[in-house]
PDB file of N, CA and C in Angstrom:
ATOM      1  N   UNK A   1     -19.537 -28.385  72.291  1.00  0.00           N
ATOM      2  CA  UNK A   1     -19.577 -28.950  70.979  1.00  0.00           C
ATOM      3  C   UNK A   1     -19.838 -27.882  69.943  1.00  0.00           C
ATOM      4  N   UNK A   2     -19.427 -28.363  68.603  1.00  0.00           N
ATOM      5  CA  UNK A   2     -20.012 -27.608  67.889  1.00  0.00           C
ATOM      6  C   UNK A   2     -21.078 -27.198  67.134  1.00  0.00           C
ATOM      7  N   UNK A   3     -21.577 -26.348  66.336  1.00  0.00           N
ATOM      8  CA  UNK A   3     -22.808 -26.507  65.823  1.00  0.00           C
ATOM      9  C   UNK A   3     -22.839 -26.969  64.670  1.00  0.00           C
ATOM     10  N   UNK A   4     -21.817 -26.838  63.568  1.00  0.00           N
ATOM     11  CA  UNK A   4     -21.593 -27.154  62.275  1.00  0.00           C
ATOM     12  C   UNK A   4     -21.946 -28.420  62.146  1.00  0.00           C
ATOM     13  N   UNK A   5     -22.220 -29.531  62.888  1.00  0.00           N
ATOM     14  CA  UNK A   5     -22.716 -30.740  62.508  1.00  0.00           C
ATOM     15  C   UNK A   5     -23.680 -30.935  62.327  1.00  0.00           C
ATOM     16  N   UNK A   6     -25.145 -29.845  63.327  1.00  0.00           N
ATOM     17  CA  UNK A   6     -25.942 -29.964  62.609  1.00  0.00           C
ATOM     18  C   UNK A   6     -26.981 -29.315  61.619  1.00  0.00           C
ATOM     19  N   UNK A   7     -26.015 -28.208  61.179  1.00  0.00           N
ATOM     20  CA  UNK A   7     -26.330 -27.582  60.305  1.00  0.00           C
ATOM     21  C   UNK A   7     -25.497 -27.652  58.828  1.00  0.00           C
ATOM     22  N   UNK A   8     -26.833 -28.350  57.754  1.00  0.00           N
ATOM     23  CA  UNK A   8     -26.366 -29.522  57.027  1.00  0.00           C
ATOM     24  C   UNK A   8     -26.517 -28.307  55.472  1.00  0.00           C
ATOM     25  N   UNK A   9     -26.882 -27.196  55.827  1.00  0.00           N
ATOM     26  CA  UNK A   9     -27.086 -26.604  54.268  1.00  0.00           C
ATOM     27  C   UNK A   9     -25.159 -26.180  53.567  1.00  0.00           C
ATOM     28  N   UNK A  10     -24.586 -25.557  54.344  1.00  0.00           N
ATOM     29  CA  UNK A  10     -22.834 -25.613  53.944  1.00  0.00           C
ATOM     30  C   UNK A  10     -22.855 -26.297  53.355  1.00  0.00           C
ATOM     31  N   UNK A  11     -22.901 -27.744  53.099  1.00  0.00           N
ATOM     32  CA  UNK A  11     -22.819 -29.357  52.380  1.00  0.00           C
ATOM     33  C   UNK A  11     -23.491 -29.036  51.333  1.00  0.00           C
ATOM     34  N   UNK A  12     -24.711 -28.492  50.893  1.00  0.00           N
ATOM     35  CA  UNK A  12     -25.145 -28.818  49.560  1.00  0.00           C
ATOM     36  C   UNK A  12     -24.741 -27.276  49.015  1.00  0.00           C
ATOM     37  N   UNK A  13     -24.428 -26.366  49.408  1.00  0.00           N
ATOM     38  CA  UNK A  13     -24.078 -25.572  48.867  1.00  0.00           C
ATOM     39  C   UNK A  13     -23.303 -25.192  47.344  1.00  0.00           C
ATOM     40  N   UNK A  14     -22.263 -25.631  47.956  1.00  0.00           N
ATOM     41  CA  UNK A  14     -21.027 -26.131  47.016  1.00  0.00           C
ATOM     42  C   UNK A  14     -21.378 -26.453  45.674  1.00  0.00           C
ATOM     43  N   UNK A  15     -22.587 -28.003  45.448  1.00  0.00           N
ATOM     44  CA  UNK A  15     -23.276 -28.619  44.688  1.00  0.00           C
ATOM     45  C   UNK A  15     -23.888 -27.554  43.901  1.00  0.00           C
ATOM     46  N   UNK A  16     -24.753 -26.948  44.513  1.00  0.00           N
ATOM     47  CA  UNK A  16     -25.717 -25.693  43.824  1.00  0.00           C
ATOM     48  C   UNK A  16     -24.676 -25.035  43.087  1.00  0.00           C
ATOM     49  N   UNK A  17     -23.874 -24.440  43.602  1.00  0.00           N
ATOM     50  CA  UNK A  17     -23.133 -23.357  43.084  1.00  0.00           C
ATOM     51  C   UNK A  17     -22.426 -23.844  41.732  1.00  0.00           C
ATOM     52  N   UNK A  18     -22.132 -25.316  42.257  1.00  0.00           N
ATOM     53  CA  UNK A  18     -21.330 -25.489  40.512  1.00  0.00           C
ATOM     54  C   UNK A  18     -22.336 -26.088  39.507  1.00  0.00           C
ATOM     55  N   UNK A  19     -23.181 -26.664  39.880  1.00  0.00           N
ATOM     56  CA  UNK A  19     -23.967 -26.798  39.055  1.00  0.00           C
ATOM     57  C   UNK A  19     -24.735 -25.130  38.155  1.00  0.00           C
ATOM     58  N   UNK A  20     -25.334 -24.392  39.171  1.00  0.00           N
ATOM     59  CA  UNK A  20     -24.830 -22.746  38.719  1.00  0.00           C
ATOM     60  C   UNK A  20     -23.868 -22.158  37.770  1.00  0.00           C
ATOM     61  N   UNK A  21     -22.529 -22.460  37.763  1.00  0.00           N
ATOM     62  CA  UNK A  21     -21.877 -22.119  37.022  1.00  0.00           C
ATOM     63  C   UNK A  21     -21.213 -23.166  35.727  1.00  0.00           C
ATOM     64  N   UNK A  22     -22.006 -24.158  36.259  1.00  0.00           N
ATOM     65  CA  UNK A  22     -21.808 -25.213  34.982  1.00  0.00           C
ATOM     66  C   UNK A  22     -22.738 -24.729  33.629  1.00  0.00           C
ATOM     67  N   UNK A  23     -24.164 -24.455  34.396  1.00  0.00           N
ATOM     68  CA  UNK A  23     -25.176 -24.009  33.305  1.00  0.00           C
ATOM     69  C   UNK A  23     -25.222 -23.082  32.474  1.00  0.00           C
ATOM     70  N   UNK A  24     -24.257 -21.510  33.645  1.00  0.00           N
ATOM     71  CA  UNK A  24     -24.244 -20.207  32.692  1.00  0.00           C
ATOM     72  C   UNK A  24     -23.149 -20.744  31.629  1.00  0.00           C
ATOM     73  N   UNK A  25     -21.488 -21.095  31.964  1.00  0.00           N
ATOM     74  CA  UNK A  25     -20.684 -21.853  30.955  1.00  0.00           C
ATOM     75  C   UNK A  25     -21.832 -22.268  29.490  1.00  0.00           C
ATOM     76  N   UNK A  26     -22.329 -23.492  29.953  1.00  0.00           N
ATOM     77  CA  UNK A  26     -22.877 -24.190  28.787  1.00  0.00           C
ATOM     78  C   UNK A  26     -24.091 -23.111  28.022  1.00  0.00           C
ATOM     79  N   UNK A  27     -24.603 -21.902  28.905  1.00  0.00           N
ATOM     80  CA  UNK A  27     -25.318 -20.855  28.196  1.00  0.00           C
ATOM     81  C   UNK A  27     -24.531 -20.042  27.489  1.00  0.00           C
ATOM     82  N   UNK A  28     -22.946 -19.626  27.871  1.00  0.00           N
ATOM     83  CA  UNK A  28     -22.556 -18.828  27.307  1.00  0.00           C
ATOM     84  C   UNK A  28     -22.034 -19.252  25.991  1.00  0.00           C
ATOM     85  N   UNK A  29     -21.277 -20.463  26.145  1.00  0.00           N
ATOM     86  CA  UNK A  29     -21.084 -21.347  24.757  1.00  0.00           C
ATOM     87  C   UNK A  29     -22.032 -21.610  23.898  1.00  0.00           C
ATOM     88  N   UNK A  30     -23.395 -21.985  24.071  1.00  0.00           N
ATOM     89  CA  UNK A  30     -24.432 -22.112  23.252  1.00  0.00           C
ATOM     90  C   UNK A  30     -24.446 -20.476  22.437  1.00  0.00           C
ATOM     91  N   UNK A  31     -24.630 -19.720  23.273  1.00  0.00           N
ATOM     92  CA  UNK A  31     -24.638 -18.219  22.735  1.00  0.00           C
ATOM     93  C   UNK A  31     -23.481 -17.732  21.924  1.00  0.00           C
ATOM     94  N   UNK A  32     -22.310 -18.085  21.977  1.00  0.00           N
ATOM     95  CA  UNK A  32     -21.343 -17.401  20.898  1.00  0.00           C
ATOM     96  C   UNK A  32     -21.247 -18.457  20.162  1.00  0.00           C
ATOM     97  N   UNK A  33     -21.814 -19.974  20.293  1.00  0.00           N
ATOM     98  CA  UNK A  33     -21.666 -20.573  18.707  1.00  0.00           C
ATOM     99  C   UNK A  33     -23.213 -20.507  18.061  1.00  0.00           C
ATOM    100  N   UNK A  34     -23.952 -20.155  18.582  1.00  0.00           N
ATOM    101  CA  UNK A  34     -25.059 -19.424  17.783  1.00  0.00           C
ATOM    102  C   UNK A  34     -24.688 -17.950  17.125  1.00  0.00           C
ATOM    103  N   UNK A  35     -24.064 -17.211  17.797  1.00  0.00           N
ATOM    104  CA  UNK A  35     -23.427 -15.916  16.831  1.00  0.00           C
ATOM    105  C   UNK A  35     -22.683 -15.833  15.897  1.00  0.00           C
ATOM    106  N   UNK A  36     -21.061 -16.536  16.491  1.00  0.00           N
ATOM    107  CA  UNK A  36     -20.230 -16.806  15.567  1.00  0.00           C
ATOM    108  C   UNK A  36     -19.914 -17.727  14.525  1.00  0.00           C
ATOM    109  N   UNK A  37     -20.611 -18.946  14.464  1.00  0.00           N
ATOM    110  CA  UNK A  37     -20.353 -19.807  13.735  1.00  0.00           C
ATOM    111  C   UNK A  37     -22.005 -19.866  12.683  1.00  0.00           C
ATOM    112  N   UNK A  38     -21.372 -19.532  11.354  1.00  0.00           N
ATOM    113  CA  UNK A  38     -22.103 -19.171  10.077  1.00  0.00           C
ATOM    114  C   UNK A  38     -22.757 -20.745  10.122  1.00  0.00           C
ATOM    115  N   UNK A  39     -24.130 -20.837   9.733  1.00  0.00           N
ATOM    116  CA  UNK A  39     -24.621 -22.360   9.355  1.00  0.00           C
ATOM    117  C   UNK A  39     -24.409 -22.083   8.057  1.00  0.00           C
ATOM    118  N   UNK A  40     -24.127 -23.690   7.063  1.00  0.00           N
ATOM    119  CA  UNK A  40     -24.128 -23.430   5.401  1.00  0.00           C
ATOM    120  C   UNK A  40     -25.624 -23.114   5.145  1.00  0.00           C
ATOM    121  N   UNK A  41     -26.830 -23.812   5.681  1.00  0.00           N
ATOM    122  CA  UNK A  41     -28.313 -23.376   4.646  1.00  0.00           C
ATOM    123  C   UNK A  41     -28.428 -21.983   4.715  1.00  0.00           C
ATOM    124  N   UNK A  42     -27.519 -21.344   5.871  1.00  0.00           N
ATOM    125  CA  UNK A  42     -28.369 -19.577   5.826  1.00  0.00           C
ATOM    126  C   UNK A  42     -27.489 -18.803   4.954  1.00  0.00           C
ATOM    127  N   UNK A  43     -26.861 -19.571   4.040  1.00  0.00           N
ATOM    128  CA  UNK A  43     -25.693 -18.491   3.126  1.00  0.00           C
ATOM    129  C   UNK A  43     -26.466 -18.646   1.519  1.00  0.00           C
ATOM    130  N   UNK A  44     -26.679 -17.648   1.429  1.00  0.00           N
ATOM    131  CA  UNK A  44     -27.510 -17.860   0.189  1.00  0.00           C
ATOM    132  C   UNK A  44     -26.211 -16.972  -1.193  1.00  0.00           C
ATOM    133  N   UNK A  45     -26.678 -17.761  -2.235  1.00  0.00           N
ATOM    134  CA  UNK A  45     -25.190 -17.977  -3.473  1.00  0.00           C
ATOM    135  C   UNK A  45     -25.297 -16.002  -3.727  1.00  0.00           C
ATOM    136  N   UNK A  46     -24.504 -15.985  -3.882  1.00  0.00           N
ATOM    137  CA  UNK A  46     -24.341 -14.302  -4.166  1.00  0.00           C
ATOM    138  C   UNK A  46     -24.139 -14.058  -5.413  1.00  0.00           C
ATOM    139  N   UNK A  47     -24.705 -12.986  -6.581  1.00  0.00           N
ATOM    140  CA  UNK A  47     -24.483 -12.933  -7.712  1.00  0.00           C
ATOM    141  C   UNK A  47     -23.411 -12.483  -7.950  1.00  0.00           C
ATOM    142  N   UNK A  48     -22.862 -12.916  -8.876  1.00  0.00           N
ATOM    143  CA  UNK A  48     -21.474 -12.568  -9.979  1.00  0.00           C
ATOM    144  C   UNK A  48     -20.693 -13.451  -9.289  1.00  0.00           C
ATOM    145  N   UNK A  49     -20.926 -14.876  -8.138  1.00  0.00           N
ATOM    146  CA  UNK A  49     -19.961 -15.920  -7.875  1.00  0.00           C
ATOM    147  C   UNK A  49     -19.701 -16.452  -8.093  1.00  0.00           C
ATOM    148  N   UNK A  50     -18.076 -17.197  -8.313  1.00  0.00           N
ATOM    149  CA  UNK A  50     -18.603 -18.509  -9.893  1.00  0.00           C
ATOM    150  C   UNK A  50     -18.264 -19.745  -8.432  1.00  0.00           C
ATOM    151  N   UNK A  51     -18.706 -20.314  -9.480  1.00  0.00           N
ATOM    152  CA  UNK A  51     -18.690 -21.611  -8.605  1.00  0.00           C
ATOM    153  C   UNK A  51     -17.083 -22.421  -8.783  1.00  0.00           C
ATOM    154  N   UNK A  52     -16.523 -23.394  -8.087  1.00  0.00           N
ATOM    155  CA  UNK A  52     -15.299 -23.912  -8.388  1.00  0.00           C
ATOM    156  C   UNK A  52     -15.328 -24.349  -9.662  1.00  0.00           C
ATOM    157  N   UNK A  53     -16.354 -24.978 -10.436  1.00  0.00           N
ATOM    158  CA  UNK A  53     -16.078 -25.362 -11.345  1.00  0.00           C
ATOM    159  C   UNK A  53     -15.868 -24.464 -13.198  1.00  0.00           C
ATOM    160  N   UNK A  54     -16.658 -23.505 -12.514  1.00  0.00           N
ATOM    161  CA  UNK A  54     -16.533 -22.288 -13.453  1.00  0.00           C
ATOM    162  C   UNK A  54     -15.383 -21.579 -13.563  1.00  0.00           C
ATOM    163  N   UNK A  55     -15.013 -21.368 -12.139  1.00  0.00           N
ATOM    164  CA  UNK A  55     -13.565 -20.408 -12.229  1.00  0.00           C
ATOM    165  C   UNK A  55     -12.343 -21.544 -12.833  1.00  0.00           C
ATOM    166  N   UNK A  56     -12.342 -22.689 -12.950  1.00  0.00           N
ATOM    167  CA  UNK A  56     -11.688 -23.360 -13.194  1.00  0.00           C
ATOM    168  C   UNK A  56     -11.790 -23.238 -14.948  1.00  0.00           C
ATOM    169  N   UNK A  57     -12.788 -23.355 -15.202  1.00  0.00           N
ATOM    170  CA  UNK A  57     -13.028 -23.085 -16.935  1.00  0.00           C
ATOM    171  C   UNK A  57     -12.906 -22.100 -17.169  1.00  0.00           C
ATOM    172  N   UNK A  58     -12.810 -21.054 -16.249  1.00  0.00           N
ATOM    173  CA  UNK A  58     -11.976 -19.462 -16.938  1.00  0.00           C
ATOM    174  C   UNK A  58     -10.379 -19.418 -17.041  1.00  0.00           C
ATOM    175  N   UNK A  59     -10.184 -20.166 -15.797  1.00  0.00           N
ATOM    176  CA  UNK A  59      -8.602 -20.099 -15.943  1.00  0.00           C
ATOM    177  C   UNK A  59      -8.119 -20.815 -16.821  1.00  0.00           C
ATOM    178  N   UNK A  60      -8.558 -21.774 -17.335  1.00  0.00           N
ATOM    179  CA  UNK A  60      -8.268 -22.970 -18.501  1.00  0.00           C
ATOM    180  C   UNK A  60      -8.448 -21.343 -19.862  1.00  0.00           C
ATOM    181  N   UNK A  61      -9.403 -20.952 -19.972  1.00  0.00           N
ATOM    182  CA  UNK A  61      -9.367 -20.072 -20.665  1.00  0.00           C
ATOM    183  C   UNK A  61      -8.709 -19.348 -21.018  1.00  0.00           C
ATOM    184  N   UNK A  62      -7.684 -18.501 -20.023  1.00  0.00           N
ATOM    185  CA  UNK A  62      -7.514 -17.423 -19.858  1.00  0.00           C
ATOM    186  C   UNK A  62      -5.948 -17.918 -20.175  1.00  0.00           C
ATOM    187  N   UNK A  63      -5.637 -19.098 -19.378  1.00  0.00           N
ATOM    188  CA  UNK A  63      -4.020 -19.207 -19.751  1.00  0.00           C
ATOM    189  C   UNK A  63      -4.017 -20.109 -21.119  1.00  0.00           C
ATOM    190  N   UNK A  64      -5.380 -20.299 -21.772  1.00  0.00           N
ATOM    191  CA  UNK A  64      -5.343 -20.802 -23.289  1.00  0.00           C
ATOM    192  C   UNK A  64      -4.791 -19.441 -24.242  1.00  0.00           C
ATOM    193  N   UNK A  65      -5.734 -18.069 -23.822  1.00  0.00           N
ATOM    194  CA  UNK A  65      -5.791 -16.928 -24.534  1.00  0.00           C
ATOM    195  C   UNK A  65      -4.141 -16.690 -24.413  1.00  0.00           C
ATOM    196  N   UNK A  66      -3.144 -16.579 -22.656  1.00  0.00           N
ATOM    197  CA  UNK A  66      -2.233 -16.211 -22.642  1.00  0.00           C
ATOM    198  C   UNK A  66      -0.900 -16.861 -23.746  1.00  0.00           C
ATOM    199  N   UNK A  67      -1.240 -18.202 -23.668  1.00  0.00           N
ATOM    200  CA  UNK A  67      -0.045 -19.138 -24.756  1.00  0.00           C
ATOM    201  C   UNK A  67      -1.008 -18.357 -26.017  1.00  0.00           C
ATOM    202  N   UNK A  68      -1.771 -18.562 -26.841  1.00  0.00           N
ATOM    203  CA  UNK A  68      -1.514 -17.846 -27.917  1.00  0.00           C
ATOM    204  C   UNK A  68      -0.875 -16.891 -28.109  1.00  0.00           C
ATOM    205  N   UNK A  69      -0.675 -15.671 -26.747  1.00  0.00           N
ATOM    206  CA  UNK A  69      -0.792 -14.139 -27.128  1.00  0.00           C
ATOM    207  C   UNK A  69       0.777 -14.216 -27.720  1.00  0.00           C
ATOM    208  N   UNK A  70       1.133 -15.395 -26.441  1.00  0.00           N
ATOM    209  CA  UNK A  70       2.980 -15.572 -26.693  1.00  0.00           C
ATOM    210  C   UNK A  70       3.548 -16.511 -27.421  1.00  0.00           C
ATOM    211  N   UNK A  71       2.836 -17.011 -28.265  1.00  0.00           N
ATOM    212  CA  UNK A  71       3.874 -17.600 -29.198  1.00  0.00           C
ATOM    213  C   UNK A  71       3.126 -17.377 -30.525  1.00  0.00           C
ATOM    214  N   UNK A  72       2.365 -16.218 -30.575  1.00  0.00           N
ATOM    215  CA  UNK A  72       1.674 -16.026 -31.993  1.00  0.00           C
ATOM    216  C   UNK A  72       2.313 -14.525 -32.745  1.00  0.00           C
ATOM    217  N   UNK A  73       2.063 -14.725 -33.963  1.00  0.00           N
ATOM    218  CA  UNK A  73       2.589 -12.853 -34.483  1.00  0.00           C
ATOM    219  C   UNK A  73       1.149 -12.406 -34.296  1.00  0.00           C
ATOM    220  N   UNK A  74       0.822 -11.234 -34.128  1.00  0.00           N
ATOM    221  CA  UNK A  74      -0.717 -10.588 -34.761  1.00  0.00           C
ATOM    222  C   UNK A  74      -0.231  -9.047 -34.481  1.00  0.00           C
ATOM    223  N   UNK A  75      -0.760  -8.241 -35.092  1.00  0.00           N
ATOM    224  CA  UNK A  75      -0.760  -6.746 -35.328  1.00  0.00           C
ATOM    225  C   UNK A  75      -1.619  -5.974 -33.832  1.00  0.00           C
ATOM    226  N   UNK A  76      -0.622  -5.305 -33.587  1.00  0.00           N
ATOM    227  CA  UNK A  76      -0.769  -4.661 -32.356  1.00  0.00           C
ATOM    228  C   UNK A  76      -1.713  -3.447 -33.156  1.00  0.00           C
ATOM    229  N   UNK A  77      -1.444  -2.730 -33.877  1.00  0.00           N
ATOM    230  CA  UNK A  77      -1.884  -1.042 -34.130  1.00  0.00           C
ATOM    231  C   UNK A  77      -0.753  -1.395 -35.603  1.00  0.00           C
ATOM    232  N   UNK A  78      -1.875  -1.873 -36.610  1.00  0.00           N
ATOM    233  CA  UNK A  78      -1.419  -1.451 -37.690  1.00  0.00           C
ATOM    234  C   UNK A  78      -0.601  -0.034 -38.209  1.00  0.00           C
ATOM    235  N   UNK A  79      -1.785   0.716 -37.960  1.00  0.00           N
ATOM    236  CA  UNK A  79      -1.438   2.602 -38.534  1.00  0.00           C
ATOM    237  C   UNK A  79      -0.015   2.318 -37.915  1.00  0.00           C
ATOM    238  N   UNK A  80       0.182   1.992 -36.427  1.00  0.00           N
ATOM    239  CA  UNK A  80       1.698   3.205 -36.146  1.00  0.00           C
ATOM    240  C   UNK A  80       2.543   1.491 -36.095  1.00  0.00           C
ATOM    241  N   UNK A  81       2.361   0.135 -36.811  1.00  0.00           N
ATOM    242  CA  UNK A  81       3.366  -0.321 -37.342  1.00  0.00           C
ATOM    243  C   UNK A  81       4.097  -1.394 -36.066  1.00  0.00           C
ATOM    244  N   UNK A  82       2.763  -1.662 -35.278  1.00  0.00           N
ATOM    245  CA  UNK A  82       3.085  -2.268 -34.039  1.00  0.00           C
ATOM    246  C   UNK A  82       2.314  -3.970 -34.141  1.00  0.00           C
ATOM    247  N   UNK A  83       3.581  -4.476 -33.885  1.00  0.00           N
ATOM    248  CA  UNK A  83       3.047  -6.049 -33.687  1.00  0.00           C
ATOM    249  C   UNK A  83       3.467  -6.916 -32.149  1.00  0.00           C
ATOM    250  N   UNK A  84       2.553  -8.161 -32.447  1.00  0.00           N
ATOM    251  CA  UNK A  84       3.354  -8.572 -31.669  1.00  0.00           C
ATOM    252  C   UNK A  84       3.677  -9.427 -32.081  1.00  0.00           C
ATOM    253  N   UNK A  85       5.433 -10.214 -31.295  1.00  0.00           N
ATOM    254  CA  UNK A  85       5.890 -11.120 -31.450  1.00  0.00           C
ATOM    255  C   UNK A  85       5.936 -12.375 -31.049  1.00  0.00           C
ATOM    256  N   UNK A  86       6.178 -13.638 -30.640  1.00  0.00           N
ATOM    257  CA  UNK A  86       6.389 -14.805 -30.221  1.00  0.00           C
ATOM    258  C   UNK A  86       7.762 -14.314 -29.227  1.00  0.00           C
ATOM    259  N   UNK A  87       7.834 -14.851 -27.937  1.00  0.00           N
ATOM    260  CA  UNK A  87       8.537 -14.349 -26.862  1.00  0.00           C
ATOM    261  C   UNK A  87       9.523 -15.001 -27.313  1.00  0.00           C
ATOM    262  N   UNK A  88       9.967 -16.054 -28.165  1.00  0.00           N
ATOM    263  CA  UNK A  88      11.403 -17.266 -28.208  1.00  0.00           C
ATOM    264  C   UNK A  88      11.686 -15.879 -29.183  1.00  0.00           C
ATOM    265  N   UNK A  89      11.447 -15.439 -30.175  1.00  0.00           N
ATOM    266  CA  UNK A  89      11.784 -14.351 -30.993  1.00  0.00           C
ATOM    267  C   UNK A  89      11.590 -12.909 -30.739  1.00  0.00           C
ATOM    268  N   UNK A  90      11.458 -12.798 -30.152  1.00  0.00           N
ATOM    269  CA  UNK A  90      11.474 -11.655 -29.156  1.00  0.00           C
ATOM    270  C   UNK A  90      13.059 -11.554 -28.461  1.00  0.00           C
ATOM    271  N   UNK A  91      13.157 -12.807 -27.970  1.00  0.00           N
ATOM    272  CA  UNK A  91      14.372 -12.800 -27.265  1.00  0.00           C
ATOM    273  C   UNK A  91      15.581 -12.728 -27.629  1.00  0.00           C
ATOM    274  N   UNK A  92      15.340 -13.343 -29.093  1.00  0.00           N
ATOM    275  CA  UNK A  92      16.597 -13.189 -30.234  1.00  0.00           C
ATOM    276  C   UNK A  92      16.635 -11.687 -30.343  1.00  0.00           C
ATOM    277  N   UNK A  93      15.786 -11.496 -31.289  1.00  0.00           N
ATOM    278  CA  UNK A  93      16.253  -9.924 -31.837  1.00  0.00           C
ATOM    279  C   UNK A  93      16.585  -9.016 -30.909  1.00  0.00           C
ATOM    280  N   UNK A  94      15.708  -8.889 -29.521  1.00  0.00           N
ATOM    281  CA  UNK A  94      16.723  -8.305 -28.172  1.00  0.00           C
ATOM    282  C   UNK A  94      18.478  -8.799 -27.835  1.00  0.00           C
ATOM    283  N   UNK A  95      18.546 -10.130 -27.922  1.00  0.00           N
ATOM    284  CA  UNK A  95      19.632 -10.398 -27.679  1.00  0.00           C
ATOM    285  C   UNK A  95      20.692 -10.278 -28.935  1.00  0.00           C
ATOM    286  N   UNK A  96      20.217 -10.332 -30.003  1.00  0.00           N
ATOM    287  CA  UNK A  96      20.980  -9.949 -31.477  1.00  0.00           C
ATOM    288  C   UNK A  96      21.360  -7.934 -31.187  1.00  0.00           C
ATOM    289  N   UNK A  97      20.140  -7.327 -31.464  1.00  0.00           N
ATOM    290  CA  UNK A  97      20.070  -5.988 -30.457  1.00  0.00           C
ATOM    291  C   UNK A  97      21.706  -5.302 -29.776  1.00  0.00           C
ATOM    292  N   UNK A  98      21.676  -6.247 -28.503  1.00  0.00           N
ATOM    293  CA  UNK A  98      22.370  -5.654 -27.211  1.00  0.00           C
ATOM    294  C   UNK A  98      23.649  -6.318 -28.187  1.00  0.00           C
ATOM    295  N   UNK A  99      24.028  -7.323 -28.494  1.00  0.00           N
ATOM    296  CA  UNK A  99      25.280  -7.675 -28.928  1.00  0.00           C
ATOM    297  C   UNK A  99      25.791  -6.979 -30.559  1.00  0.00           C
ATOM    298  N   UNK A 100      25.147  -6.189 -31.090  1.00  0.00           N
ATOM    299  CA  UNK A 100      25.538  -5.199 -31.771  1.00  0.00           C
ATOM    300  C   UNK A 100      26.215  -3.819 -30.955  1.00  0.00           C
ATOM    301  N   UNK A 101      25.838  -3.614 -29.805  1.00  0.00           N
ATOM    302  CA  UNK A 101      26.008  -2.755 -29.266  1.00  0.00           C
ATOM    303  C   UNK A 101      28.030  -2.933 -28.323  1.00  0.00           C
TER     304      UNK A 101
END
């Protein structure tokens, strides 16, 4: 006969072992989402950041400043005789310009 029947540790072996490698798994995952993954309370606001609602009131700003720049006259450099124009007239006198030519 053989002996393997009554030697009963082979049988729980198996058990141990994956339970073993079930635990390091679930240690190693605990460990790289404790490294890699940023929590929001530990991010503290950084100066000069605007917030969404700020950068939003600059850009409202900024493309307010841009439509004036282009459809207004104002003096670039008086002394040397430089302005600017409104881009719809701009486009004329370029295109008046080239068709003299």
């Amino acid at each position: 006969m053989s002996d393997s029947a009554n030697f009963s540790f082979p049988h729980r072996t198996p058990v141990f072992t994956t339970v073993i490698v079930l635990g390091c798994f679930a240690l190693f995952g605990w460990l790289v989402r404790k490294a890699y993954i940023p929590t929001a309370g530990a991010v503290d606001p950084v100066a000069g950041v605007k917030t969404p609602v700020e950068r939003k009131a600059l850009l409202t700003e900024h493309l307010a400043q841009e439509h004036v720049a282009a459809t207004t006259y104002a003096w670039i450099d008086r002394s040397a005789g430089t302005v600017r124009l409104p881009i719809a007239r701009a486009i004329e006198l370029t295109v008046r310009d080239h068709a003299k030519k």
